[in-house]
Structures are given as C-alpha cells and as structure tokens.
C-alpha atoms as a PDB file:
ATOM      1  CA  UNK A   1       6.355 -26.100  21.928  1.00  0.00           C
ATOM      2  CA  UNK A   2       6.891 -24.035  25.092  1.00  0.00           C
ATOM      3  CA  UNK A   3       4.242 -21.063  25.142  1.00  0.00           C
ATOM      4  CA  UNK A   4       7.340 -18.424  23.977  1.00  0.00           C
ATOM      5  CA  UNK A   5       7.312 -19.829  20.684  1.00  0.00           C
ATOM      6  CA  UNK A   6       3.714 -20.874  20.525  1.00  0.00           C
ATOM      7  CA  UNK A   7       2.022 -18.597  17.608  1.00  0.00           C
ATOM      8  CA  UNK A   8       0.095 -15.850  18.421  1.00  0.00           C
ATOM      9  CA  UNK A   9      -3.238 -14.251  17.252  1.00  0.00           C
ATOM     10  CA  UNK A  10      -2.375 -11.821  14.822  1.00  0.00           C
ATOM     11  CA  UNK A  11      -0.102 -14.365  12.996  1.00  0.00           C
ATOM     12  CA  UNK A  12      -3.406 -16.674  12.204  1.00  0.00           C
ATOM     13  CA  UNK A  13      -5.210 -13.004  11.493  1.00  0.00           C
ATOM     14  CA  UNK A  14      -5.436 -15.016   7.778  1.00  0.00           C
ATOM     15  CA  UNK A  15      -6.571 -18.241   8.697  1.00  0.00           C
ATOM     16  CA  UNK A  16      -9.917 -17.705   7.421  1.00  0.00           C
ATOM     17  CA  UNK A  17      -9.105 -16.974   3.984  1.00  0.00           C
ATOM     18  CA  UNK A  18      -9.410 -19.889   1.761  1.00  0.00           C
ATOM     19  CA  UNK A  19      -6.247 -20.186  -0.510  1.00  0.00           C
ATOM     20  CA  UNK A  20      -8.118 -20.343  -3.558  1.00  0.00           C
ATOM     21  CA  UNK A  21      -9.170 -16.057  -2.777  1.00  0.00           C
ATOM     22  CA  UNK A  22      -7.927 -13.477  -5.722  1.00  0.00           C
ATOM     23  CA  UNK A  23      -8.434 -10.871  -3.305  1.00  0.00           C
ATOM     24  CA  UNK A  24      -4.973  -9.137  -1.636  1.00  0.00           C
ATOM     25  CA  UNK A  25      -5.441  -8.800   1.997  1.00  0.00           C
ATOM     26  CA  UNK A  26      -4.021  -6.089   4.275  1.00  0.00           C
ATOM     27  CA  UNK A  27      -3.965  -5.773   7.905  1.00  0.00           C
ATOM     28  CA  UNK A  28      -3.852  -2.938   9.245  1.00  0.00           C
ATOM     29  CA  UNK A  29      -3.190  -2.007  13.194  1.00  0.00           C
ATOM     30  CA  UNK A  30      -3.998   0.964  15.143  1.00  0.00           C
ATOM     31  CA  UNK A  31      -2.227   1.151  18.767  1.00  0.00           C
ATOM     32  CA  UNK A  32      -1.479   5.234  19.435  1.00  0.00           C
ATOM     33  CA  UNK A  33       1.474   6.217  19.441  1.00  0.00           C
ATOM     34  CA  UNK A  34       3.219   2.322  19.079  1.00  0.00           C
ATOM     35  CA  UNK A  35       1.953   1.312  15.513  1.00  0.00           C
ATOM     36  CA  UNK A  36       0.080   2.536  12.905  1.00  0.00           C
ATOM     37  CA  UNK A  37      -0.603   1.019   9.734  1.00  0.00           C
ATOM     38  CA  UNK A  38      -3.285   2.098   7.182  1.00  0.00           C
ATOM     39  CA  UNK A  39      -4.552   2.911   3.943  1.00  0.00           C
ATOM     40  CA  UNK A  40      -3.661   6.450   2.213  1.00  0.00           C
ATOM     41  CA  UNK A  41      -5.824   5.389  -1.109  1.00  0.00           C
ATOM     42  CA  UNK A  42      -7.104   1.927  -2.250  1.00  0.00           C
ATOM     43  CA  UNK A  43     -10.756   1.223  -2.936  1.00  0.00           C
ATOM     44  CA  UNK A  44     -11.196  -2.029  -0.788  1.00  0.00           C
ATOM     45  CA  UNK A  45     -13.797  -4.862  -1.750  1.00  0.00           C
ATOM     46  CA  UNK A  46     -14.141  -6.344   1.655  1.00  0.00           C
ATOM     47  CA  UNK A  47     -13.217  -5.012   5.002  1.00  0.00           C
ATOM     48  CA  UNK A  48     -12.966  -7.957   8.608  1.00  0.00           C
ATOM     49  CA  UNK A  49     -12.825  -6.406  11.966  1.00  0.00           C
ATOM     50  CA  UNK A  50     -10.891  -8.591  13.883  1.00  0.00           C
ATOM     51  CA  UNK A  51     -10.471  -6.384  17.226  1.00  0.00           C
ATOM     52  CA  UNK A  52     -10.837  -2.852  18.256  1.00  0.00           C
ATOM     53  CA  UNK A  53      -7.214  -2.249  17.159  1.00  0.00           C
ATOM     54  CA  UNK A  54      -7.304  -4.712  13.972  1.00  0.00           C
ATOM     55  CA  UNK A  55      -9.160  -5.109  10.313  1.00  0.00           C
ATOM     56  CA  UNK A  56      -8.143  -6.712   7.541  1.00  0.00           C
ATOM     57  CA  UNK A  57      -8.908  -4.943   4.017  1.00  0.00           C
ATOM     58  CA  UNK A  58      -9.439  -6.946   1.043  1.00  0.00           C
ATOM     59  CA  UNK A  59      -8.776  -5.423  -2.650  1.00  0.00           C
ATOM     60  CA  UNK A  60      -9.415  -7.045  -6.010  1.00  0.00           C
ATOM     61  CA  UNK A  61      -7.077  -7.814  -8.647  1.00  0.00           C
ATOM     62  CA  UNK A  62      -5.391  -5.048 -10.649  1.00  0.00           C
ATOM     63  CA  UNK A  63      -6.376  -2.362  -7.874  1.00  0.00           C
ATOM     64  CA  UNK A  64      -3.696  -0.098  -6.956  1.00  0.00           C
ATOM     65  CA  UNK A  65      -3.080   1.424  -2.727  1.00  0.00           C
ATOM     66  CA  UNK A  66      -0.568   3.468  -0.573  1.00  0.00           C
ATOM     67  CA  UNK A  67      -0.022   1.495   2.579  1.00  0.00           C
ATOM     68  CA  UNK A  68       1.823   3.805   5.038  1.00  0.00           C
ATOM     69  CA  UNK A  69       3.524   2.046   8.148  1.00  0.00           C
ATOM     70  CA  UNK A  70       5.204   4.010  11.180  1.00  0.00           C
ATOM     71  CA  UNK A  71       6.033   2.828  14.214  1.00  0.00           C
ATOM     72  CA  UNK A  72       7.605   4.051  17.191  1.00  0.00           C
ATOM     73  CA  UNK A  73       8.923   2.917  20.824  1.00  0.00           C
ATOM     74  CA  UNK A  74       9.655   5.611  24.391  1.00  0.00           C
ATOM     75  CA  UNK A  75      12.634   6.925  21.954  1.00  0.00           C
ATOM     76  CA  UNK A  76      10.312   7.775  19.284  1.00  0.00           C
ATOM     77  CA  UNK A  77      10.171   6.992  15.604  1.00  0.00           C
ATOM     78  CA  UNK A  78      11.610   3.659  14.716  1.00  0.00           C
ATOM     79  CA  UNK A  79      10.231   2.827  11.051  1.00  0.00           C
ATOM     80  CA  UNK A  80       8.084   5.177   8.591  1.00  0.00           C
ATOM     81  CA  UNK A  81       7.569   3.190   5.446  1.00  0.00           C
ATOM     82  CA  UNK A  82       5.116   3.856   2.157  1.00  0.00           C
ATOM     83  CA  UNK A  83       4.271   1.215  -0.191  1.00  0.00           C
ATOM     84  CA  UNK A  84       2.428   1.728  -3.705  1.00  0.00           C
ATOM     85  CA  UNK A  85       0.965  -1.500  -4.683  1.00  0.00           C
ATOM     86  CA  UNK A  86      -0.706  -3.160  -7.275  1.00  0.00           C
ATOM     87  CA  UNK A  87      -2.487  -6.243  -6.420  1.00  0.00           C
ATOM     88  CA  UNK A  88      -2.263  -9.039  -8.944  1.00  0.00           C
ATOM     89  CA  UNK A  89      -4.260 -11.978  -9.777  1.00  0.00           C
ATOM     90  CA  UNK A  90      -3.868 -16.182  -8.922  1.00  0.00           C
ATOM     91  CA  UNK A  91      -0.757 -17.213 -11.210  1.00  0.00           C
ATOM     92  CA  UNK A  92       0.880 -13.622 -11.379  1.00  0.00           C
ATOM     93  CA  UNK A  93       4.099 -12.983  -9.713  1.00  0.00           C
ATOM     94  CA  UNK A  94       4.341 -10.649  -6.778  1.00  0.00           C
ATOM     95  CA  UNK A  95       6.549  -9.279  -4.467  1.00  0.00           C
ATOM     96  CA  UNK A  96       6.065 -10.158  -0.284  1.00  0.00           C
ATOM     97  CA  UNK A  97       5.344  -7.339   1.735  1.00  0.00           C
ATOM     98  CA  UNK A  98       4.612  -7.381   5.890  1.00  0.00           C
ATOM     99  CA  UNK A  99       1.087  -7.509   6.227  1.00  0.00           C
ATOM    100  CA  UNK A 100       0.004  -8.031   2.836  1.00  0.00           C
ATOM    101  CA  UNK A 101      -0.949 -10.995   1.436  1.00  0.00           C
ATOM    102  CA  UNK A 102      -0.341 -12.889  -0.320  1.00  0.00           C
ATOM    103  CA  UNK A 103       1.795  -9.795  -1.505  1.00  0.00           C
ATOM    104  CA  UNK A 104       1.822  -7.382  -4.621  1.00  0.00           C
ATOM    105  CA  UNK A 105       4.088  -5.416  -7.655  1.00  0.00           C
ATOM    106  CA  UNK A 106       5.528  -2.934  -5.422  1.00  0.00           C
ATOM    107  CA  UNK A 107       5.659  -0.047  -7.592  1.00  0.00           C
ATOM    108  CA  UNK A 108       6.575   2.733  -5.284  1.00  0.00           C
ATOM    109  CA  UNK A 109       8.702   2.091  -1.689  1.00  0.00           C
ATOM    110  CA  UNK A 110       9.947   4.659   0.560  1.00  0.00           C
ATOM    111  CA  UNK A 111      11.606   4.203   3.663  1.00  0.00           C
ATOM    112  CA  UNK A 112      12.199   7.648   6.458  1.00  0.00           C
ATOM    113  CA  UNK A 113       9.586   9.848   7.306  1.00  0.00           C
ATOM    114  CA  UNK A 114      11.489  12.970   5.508  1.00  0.00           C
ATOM    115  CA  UNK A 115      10.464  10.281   2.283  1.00  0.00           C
ATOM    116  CA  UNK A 116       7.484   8.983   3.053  1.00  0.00           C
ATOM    117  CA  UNK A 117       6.076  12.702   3.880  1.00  0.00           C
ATOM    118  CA  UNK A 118       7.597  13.837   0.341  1.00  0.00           C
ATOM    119  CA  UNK A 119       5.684  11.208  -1.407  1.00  0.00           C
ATOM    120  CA  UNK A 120       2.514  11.898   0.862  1.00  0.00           C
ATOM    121  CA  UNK A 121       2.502  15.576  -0.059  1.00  0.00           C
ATOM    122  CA  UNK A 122       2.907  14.397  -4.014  1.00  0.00           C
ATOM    123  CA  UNK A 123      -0.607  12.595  -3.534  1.00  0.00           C
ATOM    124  CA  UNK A 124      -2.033  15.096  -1.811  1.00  0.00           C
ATOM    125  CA  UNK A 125      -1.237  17.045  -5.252  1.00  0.00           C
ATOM    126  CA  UNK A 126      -2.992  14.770  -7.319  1.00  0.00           C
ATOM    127  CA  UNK A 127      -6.008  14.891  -5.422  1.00  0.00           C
ATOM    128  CA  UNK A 128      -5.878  18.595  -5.598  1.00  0.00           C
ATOM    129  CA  UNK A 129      -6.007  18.428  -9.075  1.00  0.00           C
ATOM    130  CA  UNK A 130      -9.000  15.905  -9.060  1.00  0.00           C
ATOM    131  CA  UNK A 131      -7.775  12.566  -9.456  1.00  0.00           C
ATOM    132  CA  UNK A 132      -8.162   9.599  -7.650  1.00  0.00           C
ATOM    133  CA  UNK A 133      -4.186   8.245  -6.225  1.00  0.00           C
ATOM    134  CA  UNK A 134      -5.933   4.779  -7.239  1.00  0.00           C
ATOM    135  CA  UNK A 135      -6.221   5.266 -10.866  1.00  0.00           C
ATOM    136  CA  UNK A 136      -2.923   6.827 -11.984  1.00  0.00           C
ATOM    137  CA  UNK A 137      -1.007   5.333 -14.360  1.00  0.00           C
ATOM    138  CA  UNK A 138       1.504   2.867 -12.750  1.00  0.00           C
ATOM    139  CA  UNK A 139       4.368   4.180 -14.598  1.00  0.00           C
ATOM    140  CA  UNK A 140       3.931   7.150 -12.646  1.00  0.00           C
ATOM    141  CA  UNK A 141       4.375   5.888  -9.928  1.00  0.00           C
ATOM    142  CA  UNK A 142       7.744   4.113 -10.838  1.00  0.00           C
ATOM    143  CA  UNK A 143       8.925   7.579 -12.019  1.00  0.00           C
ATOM    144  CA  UNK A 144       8.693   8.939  -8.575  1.00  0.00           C
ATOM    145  CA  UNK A 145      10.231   6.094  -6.841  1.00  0.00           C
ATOM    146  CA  UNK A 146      13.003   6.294  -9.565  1.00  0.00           C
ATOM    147  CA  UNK A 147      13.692  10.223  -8.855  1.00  0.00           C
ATOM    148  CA  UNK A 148      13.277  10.013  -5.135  1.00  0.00           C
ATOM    149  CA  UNK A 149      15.691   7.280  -4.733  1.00  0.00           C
ATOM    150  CA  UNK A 150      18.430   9.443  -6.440  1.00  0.00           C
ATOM    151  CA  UNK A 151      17.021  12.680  -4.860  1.00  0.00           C
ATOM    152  CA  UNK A 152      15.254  14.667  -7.723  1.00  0.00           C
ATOM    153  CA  UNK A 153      11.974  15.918  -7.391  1.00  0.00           C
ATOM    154  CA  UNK A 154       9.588  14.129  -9.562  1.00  0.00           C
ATOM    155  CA  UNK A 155       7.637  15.462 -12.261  1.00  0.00           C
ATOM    156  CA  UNK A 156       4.017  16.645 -11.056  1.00  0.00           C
ATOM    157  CA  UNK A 157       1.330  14.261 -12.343  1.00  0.00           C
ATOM    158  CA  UNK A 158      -1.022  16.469 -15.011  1.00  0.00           C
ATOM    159  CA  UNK A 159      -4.791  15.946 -16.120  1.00  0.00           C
ATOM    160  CA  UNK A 160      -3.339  15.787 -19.247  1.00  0.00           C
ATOM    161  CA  UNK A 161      -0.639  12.781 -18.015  1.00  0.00           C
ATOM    162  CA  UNK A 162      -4.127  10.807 -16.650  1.00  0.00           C
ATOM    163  CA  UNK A 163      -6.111  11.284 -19.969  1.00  0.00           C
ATOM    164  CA  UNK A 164      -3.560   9.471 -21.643  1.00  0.00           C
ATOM    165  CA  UNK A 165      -3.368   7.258 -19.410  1.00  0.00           C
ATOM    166  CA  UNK A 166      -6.996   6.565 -19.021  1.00  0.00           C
ATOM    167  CA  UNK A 167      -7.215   6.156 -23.314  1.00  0.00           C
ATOM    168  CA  UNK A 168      -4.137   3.537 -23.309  1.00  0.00           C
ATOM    169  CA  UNK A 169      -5.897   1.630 -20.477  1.00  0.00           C
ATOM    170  CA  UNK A 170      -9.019   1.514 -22.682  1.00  0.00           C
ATOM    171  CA  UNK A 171      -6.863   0.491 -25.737  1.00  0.00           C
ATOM    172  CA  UNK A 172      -5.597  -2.021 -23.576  1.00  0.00           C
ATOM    173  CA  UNK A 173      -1.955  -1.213 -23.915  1.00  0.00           C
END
C-alpha cells in the first residue's frame, strides 16, 4: 500500500471502541474557518479528546441530538448540514451518517445554510419557551422535516405539545 492510500488518523478515531458498546459515537472537528462540526443539543454520556481540534462524544441509547456540519474552502461555504438523531440500541436498525457511529434514526435532515439556519432558529424557540431540544417528542421533529422539505413553515412546538408528549412517554406509547 503506497503511503497515498495508507489510512489516516482520524479514520481509526474509533478504534478504541469495542464493538460490543451501545453507546453512539460522534466526532466532532473544529478547524476555523475549514470545518466545523458540533453538537446544537444532546446530553452526552462520555466525551474522548483525541487532539486539540478533535473529541469524540458518546450518547446512550434512545437519546436524541442536533449535529450541525458546515464546511467551507478560499470560495467559501461548501456544505451546511443539520441532523436530528435518535440513537438506538445493539439489534435496532439505523441509518449511517458521516461521523456517527455506528449511525442513528435520522429524524430531521437539512441540507443549505438558508435550511439549516431555519431549523436552528426553530430550536432556539423551544428553548425560549423552556424546553430542552433533547426531550421533544420525535414526531415533532418529523413534522418539521416534513414541512421544510415542501417549504411550509412548521407548526411552533407548545408546552402544551411536550406535556403530552411527556404523559405518552410515561404510558409507554
């Protein structure tokens, strides 16, 4: 293998995770103005420096994050992206995702920064009204991917939404 194709570093970033882990990992990279990946809202379990400019964050099953990624070259902005994920347990199925693994239900993706800022300013809105992103109902945030995609604004998410919510969770529905 000629040292082109050999791997590199942040390809074995994983390596130390034994197979057999429940937890969904997600590395993030910070390199101004290049690439910037991180966490809008999550609650992590675990975090692993790996450099100055990477960490891995590790989340449990079931827990629920905004991954935003943006990148950019002399030109300027070449990808803005924002995931909603759901991380699942061993045996569930999932869906792959760059950076994540070993990958999640996607229930939210955006792609353009005119998107990704819409659905930024939508959490923001939630927070103002006191709720954690992390513990909306999921079916939320299908509803917004669903009425971006086709251009609509979606419909705000209410205390009232999350106290349903919250009571069919603890029915376990």
């Amino acid at each position: 293998m000629s040292a082109a194709f050999a791997p590199r570093a942040a390809s074995t970033a994983f390596a130390p995770v034994p197979p057999s882990d429940a937890m969904t990992h997600v590395e993030l990279t910070h390199i101004e103005k290049r690439i910037e990946n991180w966490i809008r809202f999550g609650h992590h379990a675990h975090e692993q420096l790996l450099d100055r400019r990477r960490r891995i964050l590790s989340f449990p099953p079931g827990c629920i994050f905004a991954f935003v990624r943006w990148a950019s070259n002399d030109f300027g902005t070449v990808a803005s992206r924002l995931d909603i994920v759901r991380c699942v347990a061993p045996g569930e199925s999932y869906q792959t995702l760059p950076f994540v693994r070993p990958g999640g239900e996607i229930l939210l993706r955006v792609d353009g920064w005119p998107k990704v800022e819409k659905i930024l300013q939508h959490i923001d809105a939630i927070e103002a009204i006191g709720i954690d992103p992390a513990t909306v109902a999921p079916d939320h945030w299908g509803h917004v991917a669903h009425r971006t995609s086709v251009g609509f604004e979606p419909r705000a998410y209410t205390i009232e939404r999350h106290q349903a919510w919250l009571k069919r969770r603890e029915c376990g529905q």
